[in-house]
N, C-alpha and C. Protein backbone atom coordinates (compact mmCIF):
# COMPACT_ATOMS: atom_id res chain seq x y z
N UNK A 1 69.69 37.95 10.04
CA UNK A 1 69.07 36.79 10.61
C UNK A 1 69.52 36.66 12.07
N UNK A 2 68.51 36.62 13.29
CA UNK A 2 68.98 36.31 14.29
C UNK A 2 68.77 34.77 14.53
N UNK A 3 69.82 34.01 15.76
CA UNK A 3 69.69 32.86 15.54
C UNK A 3 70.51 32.64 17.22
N UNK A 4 69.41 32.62 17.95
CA UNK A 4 69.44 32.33 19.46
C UNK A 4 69.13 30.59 19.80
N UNK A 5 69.71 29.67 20.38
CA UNK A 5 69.45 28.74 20.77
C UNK A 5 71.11 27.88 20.78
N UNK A 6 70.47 26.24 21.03
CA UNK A 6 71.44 25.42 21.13
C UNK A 6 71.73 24.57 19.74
N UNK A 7 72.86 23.59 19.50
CA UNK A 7 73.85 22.72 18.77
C UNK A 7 73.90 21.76 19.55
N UNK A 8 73.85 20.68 19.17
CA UNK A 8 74.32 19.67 19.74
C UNK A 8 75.28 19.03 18.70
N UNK A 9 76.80 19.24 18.69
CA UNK A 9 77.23 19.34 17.77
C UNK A 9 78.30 18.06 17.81
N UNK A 10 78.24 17.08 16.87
CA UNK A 10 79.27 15.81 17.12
C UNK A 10 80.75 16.30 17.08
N UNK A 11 81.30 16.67 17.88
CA UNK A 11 82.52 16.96 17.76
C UNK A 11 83.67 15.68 16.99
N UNK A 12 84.19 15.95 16.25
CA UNK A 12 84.98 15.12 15.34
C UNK A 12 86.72 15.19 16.42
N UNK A 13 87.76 14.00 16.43
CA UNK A 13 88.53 14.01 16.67
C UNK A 13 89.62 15.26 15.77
N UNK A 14 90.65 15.25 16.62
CA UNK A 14 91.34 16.48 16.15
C UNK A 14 90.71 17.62 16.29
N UNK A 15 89.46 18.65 16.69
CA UNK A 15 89.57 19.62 16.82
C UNK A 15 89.34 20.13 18.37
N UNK A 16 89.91 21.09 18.63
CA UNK A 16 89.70 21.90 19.81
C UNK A 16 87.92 22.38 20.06
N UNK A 17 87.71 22.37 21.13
CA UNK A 17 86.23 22.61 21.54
C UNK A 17 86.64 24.49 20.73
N UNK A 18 87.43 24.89 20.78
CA UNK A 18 87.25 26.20 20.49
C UNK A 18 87.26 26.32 18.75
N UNK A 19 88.11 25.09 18.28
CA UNK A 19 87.66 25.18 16.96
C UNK A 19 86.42 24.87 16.25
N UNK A 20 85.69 23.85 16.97
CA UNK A 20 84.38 23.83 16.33
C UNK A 20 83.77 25.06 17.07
N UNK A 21 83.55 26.13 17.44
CA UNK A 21 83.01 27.10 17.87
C UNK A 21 83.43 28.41 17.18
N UNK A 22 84.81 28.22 16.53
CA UNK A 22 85.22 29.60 15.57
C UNK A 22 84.57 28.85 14.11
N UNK A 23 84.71 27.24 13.89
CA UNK A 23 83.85 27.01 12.35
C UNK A 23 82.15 27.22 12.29
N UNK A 24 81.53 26.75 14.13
CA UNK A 24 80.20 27.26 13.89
C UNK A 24 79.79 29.19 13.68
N UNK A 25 80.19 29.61 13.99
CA UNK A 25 80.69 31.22 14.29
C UNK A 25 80.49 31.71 12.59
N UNK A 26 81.66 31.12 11.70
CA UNK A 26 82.01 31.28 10.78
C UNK A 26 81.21 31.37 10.20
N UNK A 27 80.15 29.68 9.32
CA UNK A 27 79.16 29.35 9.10
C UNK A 27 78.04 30.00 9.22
N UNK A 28 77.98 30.32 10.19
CA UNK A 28 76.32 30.76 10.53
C UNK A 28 76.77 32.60 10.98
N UNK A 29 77.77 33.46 10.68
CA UNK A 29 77.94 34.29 10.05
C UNK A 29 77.33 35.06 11.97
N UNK A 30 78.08 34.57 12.61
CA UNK A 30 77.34 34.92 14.19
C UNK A 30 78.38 35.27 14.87
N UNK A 31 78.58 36.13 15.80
CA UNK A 31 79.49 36.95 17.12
C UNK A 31 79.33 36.12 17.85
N UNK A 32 78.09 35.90 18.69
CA UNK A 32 77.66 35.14 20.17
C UNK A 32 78.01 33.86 20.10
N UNK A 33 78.75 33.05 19.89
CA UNK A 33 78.77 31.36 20.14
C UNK A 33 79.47 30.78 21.04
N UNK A 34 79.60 30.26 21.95
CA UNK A 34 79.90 29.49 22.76
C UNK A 34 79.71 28.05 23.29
N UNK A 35 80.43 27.13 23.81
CA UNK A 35 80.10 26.14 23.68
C UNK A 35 79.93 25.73 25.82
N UNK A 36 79.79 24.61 25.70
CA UNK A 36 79.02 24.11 27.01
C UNK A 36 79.93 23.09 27.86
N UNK A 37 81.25 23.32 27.42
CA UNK A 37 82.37 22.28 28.24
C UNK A 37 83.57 22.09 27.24
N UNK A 38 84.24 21.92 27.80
CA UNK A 38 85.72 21.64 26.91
C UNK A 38 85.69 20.42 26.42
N UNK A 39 85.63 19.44 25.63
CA UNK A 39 86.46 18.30 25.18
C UNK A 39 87.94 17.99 24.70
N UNK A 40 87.96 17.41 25.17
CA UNK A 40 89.74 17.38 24.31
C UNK A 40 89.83 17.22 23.21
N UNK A 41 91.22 17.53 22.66
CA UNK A 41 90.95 17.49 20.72
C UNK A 41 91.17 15.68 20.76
N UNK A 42 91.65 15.44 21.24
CA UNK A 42 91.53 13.66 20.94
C UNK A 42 90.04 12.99 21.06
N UNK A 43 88.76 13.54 22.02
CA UNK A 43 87.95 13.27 22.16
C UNK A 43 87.01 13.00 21.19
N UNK A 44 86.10 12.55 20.77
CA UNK A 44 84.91 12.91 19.72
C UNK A 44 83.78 12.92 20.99
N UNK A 45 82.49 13.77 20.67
CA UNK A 45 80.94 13.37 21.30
C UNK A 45 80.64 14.73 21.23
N UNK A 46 79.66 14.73 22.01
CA UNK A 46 78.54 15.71 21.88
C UNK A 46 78.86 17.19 22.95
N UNK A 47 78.99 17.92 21.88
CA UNK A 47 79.60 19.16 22.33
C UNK A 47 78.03 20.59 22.35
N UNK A 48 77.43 21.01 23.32
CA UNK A 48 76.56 21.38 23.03
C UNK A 48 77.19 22.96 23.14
N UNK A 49 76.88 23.64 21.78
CA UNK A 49 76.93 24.92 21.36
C UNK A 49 76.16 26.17 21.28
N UNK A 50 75.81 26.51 22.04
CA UNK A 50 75.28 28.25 22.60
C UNK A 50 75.43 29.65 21.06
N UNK A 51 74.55 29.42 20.98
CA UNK A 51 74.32 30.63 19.53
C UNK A 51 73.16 31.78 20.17
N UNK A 52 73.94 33.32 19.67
CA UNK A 52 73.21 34.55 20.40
C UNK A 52 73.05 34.32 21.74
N UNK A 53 72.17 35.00 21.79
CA UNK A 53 71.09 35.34 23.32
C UNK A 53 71.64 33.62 24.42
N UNK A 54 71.24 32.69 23.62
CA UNK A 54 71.92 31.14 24.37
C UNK A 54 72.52 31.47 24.90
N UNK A 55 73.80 31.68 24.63
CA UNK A 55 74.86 31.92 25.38
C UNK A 55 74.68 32.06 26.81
N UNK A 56 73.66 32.83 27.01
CA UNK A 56 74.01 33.44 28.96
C UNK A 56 73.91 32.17 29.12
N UNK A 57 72.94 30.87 28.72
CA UNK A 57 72.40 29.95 29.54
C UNK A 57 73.49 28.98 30.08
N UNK A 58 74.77 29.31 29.16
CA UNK A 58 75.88 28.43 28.71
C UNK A 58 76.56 27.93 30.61
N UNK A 59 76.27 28.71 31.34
CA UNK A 59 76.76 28.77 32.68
C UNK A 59 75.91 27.47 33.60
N UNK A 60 74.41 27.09 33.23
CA UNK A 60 73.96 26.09 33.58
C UNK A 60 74.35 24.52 32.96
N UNK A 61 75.29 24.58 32.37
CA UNK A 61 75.96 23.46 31.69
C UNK A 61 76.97 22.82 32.31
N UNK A 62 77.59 23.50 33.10
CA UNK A 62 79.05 23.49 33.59
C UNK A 62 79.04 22.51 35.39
N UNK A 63 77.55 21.87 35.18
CA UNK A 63 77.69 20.97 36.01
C UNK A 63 78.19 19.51 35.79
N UNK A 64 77.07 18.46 35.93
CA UNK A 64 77.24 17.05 35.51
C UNK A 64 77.72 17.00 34.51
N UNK A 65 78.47 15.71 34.00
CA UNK A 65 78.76 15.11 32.55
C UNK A 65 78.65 13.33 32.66
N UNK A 66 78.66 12.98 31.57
CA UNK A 66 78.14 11.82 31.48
C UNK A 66 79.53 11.68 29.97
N UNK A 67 79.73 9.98 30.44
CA UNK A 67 80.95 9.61 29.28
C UNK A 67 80.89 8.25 29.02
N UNK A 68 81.40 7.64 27.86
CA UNK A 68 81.85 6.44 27.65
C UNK A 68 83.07 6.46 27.22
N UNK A 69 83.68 5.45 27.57
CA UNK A 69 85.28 5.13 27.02
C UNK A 69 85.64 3.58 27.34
N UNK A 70 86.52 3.42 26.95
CA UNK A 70 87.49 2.27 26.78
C UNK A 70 88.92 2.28 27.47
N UNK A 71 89.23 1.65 28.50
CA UNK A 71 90.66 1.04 29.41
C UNK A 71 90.63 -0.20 28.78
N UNK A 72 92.18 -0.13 28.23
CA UNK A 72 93.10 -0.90 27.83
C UNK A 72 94.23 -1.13 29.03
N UNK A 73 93.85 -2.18 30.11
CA UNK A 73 95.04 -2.57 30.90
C UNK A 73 96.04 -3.21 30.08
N UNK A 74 97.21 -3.10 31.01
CA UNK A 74 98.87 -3.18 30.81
C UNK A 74 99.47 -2.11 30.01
N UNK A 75 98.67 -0.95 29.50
CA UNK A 75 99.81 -0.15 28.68
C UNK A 75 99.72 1.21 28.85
N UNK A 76 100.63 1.77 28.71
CA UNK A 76 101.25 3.13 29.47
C UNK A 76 101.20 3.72 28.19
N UNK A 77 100.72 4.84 27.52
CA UNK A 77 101.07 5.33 26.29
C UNK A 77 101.51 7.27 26.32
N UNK A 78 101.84 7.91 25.70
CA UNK A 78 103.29 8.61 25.61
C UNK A 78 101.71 10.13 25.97
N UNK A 79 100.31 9.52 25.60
CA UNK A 79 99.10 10.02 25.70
C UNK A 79 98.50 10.34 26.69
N UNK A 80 98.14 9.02 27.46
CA UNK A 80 97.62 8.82 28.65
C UNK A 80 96.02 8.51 28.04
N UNK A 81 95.96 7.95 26.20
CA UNK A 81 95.10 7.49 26.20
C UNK A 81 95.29 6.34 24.95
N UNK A 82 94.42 5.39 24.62
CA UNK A 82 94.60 4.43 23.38
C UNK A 82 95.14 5.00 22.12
N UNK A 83 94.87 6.45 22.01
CA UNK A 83 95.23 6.93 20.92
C UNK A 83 97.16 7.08 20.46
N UNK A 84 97.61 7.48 22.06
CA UNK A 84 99.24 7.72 22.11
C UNK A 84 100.00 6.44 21.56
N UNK A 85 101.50 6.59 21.74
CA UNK A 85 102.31 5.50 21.20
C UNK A 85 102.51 4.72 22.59
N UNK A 86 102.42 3.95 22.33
CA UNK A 86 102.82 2.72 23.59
C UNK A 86 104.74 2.86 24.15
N UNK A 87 104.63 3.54 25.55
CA UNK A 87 105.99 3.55 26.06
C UNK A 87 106.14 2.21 27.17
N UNK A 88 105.15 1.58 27.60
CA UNK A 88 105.46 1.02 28.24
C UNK A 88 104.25 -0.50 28.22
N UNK A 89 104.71 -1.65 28.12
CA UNK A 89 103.06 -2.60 28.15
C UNK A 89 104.10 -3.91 29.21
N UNK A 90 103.23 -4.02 30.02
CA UNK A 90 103.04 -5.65 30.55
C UNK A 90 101.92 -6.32 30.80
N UNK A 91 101.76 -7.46 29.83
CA UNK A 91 100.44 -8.00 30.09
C UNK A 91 100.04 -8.48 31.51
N UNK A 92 98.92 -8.38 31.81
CA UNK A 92 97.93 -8.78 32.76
C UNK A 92 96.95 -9.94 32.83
N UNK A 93 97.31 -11.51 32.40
CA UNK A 93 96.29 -12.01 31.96
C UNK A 93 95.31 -12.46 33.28
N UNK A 94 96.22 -12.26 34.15
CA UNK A 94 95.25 -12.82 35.50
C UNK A 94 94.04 -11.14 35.61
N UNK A 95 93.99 -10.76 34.99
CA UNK A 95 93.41 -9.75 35.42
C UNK A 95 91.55 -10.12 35.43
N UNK A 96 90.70 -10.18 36.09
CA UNK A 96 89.46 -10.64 35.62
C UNK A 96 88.23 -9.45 35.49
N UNK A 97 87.33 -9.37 35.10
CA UNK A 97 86.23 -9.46 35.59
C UNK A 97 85.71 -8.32 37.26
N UNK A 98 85.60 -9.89 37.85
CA UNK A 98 85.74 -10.07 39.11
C UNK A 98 86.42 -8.85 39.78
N UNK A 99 87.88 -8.99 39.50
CA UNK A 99 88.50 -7.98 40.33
C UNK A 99 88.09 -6.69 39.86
N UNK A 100 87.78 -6.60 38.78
CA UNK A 100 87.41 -4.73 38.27
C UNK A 100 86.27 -4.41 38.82
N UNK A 101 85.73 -5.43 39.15
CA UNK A 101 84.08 -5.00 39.86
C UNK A 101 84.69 -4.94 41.20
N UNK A 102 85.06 -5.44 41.75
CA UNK A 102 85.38 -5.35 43.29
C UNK A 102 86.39 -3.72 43.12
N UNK A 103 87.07 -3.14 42.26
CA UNK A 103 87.81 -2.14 42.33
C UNK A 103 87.20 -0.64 42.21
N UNK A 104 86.12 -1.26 41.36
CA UNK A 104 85.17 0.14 40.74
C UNK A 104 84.84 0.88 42.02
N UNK A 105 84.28 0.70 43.17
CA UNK A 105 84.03 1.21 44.21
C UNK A 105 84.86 2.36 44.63
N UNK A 106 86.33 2.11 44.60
CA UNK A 106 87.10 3.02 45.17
C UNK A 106 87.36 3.80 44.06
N UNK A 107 86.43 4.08 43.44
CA UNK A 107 86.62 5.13 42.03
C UNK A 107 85.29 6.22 42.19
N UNK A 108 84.41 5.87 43.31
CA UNK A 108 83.13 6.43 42.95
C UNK A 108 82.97 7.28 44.86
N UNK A 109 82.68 8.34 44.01
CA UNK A 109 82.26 9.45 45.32
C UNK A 109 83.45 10.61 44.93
N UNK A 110 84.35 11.23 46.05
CA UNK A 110 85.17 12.22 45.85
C UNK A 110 85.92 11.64 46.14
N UNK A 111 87.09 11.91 44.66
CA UNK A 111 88.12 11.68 44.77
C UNK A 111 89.66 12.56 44.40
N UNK A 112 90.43 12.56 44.55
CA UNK A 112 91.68 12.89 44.13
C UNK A 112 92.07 12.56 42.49
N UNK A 113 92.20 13.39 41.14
CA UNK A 113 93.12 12.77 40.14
C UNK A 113 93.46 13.62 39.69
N UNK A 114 94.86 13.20 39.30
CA UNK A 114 95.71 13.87 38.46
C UNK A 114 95.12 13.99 37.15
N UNK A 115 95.29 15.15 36.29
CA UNK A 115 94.75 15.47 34.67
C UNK A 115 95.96 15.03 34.05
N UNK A 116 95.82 14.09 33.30
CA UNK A 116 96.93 13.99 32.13
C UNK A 116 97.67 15.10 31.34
N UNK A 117 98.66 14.61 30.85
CA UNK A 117 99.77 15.80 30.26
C UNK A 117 99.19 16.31 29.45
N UNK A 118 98.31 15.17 28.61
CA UNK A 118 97.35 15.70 27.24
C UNK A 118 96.12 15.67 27.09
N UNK A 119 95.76 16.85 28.17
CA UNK A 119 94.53 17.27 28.19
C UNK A 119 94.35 18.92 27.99
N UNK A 120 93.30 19.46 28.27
CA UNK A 120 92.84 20.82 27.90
C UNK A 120 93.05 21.61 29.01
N UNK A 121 93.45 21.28 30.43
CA UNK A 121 93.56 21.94 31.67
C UNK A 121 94.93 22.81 31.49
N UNK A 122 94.58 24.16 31.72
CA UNK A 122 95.33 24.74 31.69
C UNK A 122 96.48 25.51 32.78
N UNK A 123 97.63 25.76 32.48
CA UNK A 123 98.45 25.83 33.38
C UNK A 123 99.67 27.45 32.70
N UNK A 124 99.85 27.96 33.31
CA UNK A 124 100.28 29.62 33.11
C UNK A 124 99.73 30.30 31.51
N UNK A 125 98.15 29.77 31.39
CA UNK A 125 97.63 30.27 30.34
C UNK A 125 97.70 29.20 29.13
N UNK A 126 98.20 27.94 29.14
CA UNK A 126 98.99 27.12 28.08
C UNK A 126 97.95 25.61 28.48
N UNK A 127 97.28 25.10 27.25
CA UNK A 127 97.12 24.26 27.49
C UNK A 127 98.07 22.75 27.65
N UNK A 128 97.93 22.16 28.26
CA UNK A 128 98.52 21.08 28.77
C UNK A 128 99.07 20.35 27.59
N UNK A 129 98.12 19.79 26.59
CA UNK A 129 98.36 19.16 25.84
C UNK A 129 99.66 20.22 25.07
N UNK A 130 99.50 21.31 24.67
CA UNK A 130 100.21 22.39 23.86
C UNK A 130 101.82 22.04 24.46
N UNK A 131 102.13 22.39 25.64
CA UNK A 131 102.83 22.25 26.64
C UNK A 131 103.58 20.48 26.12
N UNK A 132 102.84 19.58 26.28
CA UNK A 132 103.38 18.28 25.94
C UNK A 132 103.90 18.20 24.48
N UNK A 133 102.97 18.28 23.62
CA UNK A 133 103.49 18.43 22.50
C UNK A 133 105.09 19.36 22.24
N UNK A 134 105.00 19.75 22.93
CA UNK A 134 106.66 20.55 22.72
C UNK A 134 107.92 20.14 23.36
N UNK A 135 107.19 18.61 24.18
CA UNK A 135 108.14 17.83 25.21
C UNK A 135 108.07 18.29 26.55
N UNK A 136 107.51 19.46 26.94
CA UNK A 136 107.72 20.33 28.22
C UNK A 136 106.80 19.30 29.36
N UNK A 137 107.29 19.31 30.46
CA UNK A 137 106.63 18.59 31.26
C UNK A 137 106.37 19.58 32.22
N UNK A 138 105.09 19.52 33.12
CA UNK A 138 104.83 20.43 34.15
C UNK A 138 103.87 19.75 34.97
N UNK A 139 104.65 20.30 36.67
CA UNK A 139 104.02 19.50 37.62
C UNK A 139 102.52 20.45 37.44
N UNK A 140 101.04 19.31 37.99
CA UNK A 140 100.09 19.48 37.54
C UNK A 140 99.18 18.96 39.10
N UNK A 141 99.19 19.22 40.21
CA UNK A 141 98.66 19.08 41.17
C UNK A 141 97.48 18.92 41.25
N UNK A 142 97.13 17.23 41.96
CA UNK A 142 95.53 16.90 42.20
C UNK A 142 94.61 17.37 41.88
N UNK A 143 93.58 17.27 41.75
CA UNK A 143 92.57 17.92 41.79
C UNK A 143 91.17 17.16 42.08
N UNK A 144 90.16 18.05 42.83
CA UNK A 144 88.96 17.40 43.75
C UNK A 144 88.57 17.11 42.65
N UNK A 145 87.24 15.58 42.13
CA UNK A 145 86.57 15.38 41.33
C UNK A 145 85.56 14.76 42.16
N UNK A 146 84.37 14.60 41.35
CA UNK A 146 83.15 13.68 42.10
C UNK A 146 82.58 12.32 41.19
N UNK A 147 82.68 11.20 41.01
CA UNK A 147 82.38 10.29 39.88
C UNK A 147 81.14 10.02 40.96
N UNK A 148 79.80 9.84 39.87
CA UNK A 148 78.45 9.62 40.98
C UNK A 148 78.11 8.15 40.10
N UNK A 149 78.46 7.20 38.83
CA UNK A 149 78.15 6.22 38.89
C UNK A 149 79.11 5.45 38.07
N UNK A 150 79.37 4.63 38.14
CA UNK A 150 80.39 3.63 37.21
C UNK A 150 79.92 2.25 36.66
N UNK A 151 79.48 2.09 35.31
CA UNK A 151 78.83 1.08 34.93
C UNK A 151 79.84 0.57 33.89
N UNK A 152 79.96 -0.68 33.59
CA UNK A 152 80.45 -1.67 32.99
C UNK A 152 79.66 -2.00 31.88
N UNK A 153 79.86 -1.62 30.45
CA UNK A 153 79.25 -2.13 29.43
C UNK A 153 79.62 -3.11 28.87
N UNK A 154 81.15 -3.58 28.53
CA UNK A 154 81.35 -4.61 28.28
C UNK A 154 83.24 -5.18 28.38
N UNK A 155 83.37 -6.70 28.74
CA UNK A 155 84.76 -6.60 29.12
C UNK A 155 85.19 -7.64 28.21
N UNK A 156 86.74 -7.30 27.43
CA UNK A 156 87.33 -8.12 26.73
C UNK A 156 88.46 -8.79 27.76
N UNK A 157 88.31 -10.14 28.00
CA UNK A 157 89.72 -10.87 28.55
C UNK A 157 91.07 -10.76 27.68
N UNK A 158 92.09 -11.13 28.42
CA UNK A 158 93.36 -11.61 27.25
C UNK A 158 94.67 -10.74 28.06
N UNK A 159 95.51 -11.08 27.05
CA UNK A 159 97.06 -10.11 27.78
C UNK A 159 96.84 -8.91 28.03
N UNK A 160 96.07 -8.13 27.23
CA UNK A 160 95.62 -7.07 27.64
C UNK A 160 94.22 -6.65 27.69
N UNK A 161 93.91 -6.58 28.85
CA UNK A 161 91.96 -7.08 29.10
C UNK A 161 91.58 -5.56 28.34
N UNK A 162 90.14 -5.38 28.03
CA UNK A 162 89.73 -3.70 27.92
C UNK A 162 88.26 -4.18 28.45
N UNK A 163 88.39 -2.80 29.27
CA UNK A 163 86.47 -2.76 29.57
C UNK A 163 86.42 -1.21 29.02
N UNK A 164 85.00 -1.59 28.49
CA UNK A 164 83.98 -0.60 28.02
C UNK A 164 83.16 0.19 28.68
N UNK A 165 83.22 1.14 29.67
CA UNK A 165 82.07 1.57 30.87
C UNK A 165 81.63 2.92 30.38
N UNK A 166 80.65 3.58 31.16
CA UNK A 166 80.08 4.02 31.36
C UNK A 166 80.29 5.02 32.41
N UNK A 167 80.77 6.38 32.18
CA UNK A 167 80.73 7.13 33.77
C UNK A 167 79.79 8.32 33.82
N UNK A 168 79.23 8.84 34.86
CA UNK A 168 78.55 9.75 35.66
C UNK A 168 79.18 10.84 36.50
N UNK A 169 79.61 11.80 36.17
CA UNK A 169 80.75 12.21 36.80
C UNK A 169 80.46 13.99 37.22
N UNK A 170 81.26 14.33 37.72
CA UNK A 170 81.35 16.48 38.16
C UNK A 170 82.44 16.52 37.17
N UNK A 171 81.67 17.82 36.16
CA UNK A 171 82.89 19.08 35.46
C UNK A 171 84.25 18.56 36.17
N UNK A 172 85.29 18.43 35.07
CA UNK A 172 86.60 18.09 34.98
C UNK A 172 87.36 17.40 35.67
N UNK A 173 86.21 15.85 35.13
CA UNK A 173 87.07 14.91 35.73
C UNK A 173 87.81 14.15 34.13
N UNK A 174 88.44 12.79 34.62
CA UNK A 174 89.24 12.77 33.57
C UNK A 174 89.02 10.86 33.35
């Protein structure tokens, strides 16, 4: 059976973009599979997967991305996301609204950011996260990104505010 085309495949938390690509592989009894961007294993969403002949196309993917997530101000976690253990929290109740809209601006165009410890960016062959998990810390230098829109879906007040947004962004931002 040949079987050329795309997956749009819900990636489930806990696996590596490379593990759902050795279980689609498996499954469908195929050599050629590849997938269309890294996610992190903490991540869940839509991981689009390259089967046979697909594959070459896999290189026109590796532009734009589009995301939703959730910031939880006041807390520092051991992660660098909601999922980690909380090392550090001070509430924020003055925090509003207001000021996150007036802040969003200096988030949008080219910017400078650091990749978290526990992410998929790799460093002397080792992914980052791999690297953390073993306690190892390693300096991890800037990197250019482009965010092209920042929308606000929805904001919780309180000691620790969370907004819900929306980003528009260039390949490996964070």
């Amino acid at each position: 059976m040949i079987i050329d085309g795309f997956l749009n495949l819900n990636k489930p938390a806990g696996m590596t973009s490379h593990d759902c690509v050795g279980r689609v592989r498996r499954l469908l009894k195929l050599k050629r599979v590849g997938h269309g961007g890294t996610l992190d294993p903490t991540v869940t969403g839509v991981l689009p997967i390259a089967l046979g002949r697909a594959t070459r196309l896999l290189q026109f993917l590796q532009h734009n991305k589009a995301y939703e997530g959730t910031i939880r101000f006041g807390l520092t976690t051991a992660t660098d996301d909601l999922e980690g253990e909380i090392i550090h929290s001070q509430p924020v109740p003055d925090l509003t609204l207001e000021k996150v809209q007036a802040a969003l601006p200096n988030f949008i165009g080219k910017i400078e950011q650091f990749p978290p410890s526990f992410s998929a960016v790799q460093v002397g062959g080792k992914r980052l996260y791999e690297l953390a998990r073993k306690g190892q810390t390693v300096e991890v230098a800037a990197r250019n990104v482009e965010v092209f829109r920042l929308e606000i879906l929805d904001w919780r007040p309180g000691d620790f505010p969370e907004l819900d947004l929306s980003i528009a962004c260039g390949a490996g931002t964070y």
